[in-house]
Structures are given as structure tokens and as C-alpha cells.
PDB file of N, CA and C in Angstrom:
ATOM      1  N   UNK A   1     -12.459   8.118 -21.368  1.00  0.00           N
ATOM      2  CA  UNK A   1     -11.568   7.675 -20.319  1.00  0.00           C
ATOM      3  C   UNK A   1     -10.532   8.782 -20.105  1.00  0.00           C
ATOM      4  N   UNK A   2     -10.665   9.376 -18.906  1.00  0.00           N
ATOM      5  CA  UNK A   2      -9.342  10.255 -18.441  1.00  0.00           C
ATOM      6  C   UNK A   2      -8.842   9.814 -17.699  1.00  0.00           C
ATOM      7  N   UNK A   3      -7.441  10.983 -17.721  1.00  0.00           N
ATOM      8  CA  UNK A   3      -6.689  10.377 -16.378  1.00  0.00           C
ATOM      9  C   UNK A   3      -6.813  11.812 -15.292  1.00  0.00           C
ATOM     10  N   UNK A   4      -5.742  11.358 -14.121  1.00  0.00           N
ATOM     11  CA  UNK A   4      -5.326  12.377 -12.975  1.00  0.00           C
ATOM     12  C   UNK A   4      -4.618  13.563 -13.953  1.00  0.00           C
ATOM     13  N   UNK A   5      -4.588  14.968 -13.662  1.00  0.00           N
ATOM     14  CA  UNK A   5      -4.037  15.968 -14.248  1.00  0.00           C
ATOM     15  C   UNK A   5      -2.034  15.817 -13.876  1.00  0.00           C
ATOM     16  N   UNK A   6      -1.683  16.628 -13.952  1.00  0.00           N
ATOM     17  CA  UNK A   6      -0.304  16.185 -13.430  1.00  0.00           C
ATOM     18  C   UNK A   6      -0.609  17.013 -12.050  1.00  0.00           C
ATOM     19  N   UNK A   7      -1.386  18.205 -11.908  1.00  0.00           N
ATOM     20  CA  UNK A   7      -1.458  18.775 -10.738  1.00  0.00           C
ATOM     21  C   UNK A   7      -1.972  18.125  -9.526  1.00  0.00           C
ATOM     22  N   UNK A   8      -3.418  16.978 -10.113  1.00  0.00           N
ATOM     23  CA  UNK A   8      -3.851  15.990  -9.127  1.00  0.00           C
ATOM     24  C   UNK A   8      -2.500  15.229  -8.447  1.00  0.00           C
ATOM     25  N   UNK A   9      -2.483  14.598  -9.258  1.00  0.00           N
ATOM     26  CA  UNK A   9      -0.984  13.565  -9.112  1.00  0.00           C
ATOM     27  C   UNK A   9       0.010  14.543  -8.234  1.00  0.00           C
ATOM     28  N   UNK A  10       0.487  15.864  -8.452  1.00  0.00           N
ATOM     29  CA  UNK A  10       1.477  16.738  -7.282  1.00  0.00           C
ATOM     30  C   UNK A  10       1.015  16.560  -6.068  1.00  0.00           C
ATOM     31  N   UNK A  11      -0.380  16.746  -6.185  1.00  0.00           N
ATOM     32  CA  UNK A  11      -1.264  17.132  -4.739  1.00  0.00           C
ATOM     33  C   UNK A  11      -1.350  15.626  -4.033  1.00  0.00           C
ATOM     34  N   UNK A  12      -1.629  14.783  -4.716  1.00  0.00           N
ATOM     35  CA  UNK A  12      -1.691  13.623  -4.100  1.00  0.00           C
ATOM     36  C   UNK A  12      -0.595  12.916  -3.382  1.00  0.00           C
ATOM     37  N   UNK A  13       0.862  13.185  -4.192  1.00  0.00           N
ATOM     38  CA  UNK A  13       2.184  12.803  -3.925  1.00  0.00           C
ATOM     39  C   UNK A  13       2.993  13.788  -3.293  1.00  0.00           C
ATOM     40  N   UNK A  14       2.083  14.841  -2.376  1.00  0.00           N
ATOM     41  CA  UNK A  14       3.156  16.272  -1.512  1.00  0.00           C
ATOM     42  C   UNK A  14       3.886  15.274  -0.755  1.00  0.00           C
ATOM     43  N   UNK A  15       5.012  16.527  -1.615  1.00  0.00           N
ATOM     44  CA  UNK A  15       6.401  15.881  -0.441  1.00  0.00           C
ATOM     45  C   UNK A  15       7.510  15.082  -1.225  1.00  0.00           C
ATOM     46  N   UNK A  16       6.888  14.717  -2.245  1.00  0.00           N
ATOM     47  CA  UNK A  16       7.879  13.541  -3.829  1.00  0.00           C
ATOM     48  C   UNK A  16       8.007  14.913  -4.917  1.00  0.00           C
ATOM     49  N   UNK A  17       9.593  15.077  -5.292  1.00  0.00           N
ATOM     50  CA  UNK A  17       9.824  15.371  -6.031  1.00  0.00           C
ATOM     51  C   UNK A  17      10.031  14.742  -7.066  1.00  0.00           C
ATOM     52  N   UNK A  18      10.694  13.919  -7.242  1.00  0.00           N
ATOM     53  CA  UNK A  18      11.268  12.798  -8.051  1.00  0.00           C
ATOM     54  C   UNK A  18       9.798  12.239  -8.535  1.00  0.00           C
ATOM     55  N   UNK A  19       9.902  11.712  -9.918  1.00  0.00           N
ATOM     56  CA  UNK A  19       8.965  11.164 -10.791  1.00  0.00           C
ATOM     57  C   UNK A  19       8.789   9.827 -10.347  1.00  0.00           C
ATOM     58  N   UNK A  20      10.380   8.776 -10.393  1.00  0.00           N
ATOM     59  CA  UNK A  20       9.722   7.757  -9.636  1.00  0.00           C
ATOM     60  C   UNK A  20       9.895   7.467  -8.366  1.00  0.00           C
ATOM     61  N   UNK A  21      10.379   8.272  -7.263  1.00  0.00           N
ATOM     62  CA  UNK A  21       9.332   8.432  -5.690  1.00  0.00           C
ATOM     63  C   UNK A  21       7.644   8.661  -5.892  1.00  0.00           C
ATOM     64  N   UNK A  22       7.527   9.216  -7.243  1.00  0.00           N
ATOM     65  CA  UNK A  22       6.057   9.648  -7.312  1.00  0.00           C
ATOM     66  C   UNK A  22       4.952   7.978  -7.684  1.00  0.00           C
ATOM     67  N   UNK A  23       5.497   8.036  -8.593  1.00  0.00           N
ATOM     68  CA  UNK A  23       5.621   6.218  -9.148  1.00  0.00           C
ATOM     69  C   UNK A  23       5.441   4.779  -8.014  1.00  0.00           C
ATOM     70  N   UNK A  24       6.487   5.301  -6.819  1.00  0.00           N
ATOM     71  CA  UNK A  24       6.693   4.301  -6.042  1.00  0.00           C
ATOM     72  C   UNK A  24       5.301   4.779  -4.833  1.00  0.00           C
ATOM     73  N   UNK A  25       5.165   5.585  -4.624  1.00  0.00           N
ATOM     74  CA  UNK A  25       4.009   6.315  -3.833  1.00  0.00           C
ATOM     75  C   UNK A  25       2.683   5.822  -3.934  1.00  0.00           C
ATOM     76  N   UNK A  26       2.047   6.037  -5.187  1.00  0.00           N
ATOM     77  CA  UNK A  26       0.757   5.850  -6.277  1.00  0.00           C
ATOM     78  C   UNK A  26       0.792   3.810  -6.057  1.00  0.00           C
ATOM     79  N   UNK A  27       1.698   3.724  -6.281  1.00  0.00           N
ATOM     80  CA  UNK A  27       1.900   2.415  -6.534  1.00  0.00           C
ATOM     81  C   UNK A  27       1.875   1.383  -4.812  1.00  0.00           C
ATOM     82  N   UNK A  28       2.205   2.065  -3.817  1.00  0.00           N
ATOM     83  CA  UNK A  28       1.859   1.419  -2.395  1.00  0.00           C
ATOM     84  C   UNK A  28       0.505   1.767  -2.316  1.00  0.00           C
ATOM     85  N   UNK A  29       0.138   2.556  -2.758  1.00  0.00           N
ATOM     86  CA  UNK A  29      -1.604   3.190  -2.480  1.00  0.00           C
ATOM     87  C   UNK A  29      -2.346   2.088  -3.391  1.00  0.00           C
ATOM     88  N   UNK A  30      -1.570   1.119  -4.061  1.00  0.00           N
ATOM     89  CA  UNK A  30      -2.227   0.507  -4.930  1.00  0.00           C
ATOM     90  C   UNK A  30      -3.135   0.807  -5.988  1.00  0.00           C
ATOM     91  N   UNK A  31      -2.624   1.517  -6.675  1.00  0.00           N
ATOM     92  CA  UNK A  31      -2.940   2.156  -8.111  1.00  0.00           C
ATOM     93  C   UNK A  31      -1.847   1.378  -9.065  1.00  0.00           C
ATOM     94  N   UNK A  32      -2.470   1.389 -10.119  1.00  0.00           N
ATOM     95  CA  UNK A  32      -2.011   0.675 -11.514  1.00  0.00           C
ATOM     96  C   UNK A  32      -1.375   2.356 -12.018  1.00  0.00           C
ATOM     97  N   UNK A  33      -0.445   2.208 -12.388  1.00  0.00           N
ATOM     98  CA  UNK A  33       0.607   3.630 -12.346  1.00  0.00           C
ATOM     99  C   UNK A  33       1.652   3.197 -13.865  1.00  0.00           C
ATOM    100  N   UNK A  34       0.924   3.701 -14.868  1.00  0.00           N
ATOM    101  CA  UNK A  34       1.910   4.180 -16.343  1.00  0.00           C
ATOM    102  C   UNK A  34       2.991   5.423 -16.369  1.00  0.00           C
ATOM    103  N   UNK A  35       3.603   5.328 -17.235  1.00  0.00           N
ATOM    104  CA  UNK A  35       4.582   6.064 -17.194  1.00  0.00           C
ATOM    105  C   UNK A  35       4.548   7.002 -18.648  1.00  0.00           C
ATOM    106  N   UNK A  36       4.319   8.294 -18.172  1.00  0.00           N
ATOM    107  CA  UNK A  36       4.295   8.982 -19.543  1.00  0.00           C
ATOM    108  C   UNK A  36       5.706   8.925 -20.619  1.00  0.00           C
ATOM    109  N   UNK A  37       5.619   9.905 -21.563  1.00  0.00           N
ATOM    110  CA  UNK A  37       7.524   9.440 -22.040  1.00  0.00           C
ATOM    111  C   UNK A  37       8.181  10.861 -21.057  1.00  0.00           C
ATOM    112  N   UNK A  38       7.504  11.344 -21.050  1.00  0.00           N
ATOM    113  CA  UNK A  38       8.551  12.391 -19.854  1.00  0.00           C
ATOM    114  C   UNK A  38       9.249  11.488 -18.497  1.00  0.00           C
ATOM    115  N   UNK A  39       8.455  10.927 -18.001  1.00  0.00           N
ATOM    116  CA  UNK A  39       8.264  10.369 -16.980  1.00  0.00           C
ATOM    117  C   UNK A  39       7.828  10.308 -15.779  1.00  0.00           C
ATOM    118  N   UNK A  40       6.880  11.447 -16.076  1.00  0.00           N
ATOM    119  CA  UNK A  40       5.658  11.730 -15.118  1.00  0.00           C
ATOM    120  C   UNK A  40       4.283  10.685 -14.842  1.00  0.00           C
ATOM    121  N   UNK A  41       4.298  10.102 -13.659  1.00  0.00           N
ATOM    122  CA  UNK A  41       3.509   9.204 -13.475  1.00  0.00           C
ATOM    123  C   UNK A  41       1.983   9.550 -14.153  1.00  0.00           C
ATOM    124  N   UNK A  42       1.156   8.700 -15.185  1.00  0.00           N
ATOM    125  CA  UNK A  42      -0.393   8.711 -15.117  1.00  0.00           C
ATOM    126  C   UNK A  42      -1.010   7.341 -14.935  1.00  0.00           C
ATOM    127  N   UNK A  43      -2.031   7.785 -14.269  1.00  0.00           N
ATOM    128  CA  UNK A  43      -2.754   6.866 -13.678  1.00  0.00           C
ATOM    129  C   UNK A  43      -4.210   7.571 -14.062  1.00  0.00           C
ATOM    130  N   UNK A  44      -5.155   6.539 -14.305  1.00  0.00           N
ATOM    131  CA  UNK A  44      -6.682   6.676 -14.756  1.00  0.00           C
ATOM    132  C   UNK A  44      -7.480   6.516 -13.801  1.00  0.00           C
ATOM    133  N   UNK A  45      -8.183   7.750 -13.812  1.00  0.00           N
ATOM    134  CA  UNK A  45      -9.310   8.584 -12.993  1.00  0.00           C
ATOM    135  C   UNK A  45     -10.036   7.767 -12.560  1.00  0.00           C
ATOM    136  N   UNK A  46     -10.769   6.823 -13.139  1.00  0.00           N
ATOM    137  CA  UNK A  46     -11.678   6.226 -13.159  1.00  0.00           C
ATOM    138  C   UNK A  46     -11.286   4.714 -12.032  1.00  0.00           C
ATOM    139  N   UNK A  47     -10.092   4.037 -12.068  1.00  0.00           N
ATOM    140  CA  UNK A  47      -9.082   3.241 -11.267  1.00  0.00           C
ATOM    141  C   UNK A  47      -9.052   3.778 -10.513  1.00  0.00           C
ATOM    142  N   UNK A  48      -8.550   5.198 -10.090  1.00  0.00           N
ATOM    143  CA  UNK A  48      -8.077   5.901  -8.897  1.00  0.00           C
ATOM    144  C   UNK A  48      -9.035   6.017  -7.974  1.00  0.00           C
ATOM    145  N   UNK A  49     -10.358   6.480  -9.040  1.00  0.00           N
ATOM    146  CA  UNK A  49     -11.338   6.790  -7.647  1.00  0.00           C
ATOM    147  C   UNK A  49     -12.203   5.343  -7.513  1.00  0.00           C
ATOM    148  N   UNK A  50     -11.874   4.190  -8.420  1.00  0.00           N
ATOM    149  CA  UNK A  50     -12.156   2.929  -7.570  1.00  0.00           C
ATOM    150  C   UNK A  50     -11.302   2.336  -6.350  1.00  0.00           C
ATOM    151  N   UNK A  51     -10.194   2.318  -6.859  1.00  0.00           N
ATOM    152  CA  UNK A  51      -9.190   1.972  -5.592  1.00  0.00           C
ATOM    153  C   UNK A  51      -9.196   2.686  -4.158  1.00  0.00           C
ATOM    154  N   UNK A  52      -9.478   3.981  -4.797  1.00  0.00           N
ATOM    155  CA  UNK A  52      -9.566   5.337  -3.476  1.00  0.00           C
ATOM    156  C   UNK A  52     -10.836   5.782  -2.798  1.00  0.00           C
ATOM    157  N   UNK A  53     -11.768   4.841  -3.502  1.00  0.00           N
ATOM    158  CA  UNK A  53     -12.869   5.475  -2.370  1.00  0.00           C
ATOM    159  C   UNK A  53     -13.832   6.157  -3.554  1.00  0.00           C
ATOM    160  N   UNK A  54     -13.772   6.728  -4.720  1.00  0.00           N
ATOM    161  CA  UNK A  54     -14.146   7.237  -5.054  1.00  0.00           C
ATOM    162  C   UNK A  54     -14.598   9.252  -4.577  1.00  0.00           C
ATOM    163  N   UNK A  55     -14.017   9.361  -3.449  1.00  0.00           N
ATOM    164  CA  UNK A  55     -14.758  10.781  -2.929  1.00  0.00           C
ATOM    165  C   UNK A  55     -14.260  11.876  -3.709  1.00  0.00           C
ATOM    166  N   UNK A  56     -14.455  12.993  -3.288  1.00  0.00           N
ATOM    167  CA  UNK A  56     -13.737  13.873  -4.240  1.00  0.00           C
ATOM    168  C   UNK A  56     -12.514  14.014  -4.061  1.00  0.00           C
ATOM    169  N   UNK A  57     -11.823  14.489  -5.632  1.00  0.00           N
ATOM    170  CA  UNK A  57     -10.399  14.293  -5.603  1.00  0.00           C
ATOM    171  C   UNK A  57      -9.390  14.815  -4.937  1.00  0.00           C
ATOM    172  N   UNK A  58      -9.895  16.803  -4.490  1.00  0.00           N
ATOM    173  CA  UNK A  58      -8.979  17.259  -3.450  1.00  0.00           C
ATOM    174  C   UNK A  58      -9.527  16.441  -1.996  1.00  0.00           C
ATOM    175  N   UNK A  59     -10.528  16.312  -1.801  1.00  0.00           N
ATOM    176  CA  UNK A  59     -10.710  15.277  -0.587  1.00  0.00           C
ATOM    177  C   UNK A  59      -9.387  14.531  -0.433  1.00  0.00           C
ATOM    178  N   UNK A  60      -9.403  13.593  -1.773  1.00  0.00           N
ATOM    179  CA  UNK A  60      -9.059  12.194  -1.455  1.00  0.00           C
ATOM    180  C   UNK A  60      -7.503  12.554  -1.550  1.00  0.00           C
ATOM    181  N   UNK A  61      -7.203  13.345  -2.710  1.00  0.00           N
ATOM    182  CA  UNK A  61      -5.403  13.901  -2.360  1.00  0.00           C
ATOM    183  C   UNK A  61      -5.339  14.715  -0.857  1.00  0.00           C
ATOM    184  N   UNK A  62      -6.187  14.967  -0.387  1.00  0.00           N
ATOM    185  CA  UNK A  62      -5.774  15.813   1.008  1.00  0.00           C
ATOM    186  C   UNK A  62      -5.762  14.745   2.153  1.00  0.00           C
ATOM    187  N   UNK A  63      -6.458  13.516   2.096  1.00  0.00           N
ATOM    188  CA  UNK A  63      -6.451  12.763   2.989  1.00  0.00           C
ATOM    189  C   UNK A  63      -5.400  11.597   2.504  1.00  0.00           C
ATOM    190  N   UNK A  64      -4.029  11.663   1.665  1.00  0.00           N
ATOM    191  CA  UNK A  64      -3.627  10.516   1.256  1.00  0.00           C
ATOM    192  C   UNK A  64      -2.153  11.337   1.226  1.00  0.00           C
ATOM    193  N   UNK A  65      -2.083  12.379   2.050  1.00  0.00           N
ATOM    194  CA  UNK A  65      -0.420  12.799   1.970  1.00  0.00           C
ATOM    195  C   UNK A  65       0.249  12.277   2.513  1.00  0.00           C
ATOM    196  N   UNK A  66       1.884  12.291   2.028  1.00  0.00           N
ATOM    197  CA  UNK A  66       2.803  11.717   3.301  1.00  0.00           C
ATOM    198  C   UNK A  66       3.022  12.511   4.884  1.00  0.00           C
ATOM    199  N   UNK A  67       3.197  11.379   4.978  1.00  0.00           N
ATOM    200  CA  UNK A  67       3.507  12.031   7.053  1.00  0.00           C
ATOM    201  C   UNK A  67       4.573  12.296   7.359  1.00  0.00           C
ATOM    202  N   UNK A  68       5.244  13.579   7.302  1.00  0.00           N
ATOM    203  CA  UNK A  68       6.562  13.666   7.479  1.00  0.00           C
ATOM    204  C   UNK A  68       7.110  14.220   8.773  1.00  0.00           C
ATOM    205  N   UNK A  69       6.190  14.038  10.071  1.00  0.00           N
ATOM    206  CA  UNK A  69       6.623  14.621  11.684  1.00  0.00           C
ATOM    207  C   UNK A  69       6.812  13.068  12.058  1.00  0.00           C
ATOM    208  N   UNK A  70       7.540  12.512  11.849  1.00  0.00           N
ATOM    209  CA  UNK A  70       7.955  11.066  13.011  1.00  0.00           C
ATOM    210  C   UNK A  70       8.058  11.747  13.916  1.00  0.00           C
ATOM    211  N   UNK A  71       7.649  11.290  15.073  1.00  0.00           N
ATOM    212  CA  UNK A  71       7.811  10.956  16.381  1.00  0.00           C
ATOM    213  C   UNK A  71       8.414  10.196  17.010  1.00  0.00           C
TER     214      UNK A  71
END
């Protein structure tokens, strides 16, 4: 059983600096989201790519960024 790298988890959450903006992010996407003791969000690979579709992971972090041009 693995999890997301911390780099997956950056790529997935562009745009969140903050650990829990990162936390609160993962967690509207509806992922089950632990908390390391640093406090860097992990979440398990195996959950993620059930909840997400399963496709590949830069796929699925490239199609799951925030939208930051309001209109």
C-alpha cells in the first residue's frame, strides 16, 4: 500500500501553499486526507485513483487544478 509522493500532492494542489488549504482542497475532491506529523497532507494511491478516475497521475493532477482567471 502506497501513498501520493509529496510532489504528486504539489502538482495536484497548484496554487495551495499552506498545508491545510492543501488538506481542505484533496478533501472537496473527496479524498480521505491524513495528516503526516509535519503536516503535509497524505492520502493513499490506491483511494485516490479510485475516487479520481483512476487515469494516470500527471493526467489526473493536470486535469484537477485550481482555476484562478474568474471572470
Amino acid at each position: 500500500m502506497s501513498d501520493l509522493t509529496d510532489a504528486e500532492i504539489d502538482a495536484i494542489c497548484a496554487g495551495y501553499v499552506q498545508n491545510a488549504a492543501k488538506v481542505r482542497f484533496l478533501r472537496r475532491l473527496g479524498l480521505t486526507v491524513e495528516r503526516k506529523p509535519n503536516g503535509r497532507p497524505l492520502v493513499n494511491r490506491a483511494h485516490y485513483d479510485a475516487v479520481r478516475g483512476g487515469g494516470g497521475r500527471q493526467e489526473a493532477a493536470a486535469s484537477w487544478t485550481p482555476a484562478w482567471n474568474v471572470q
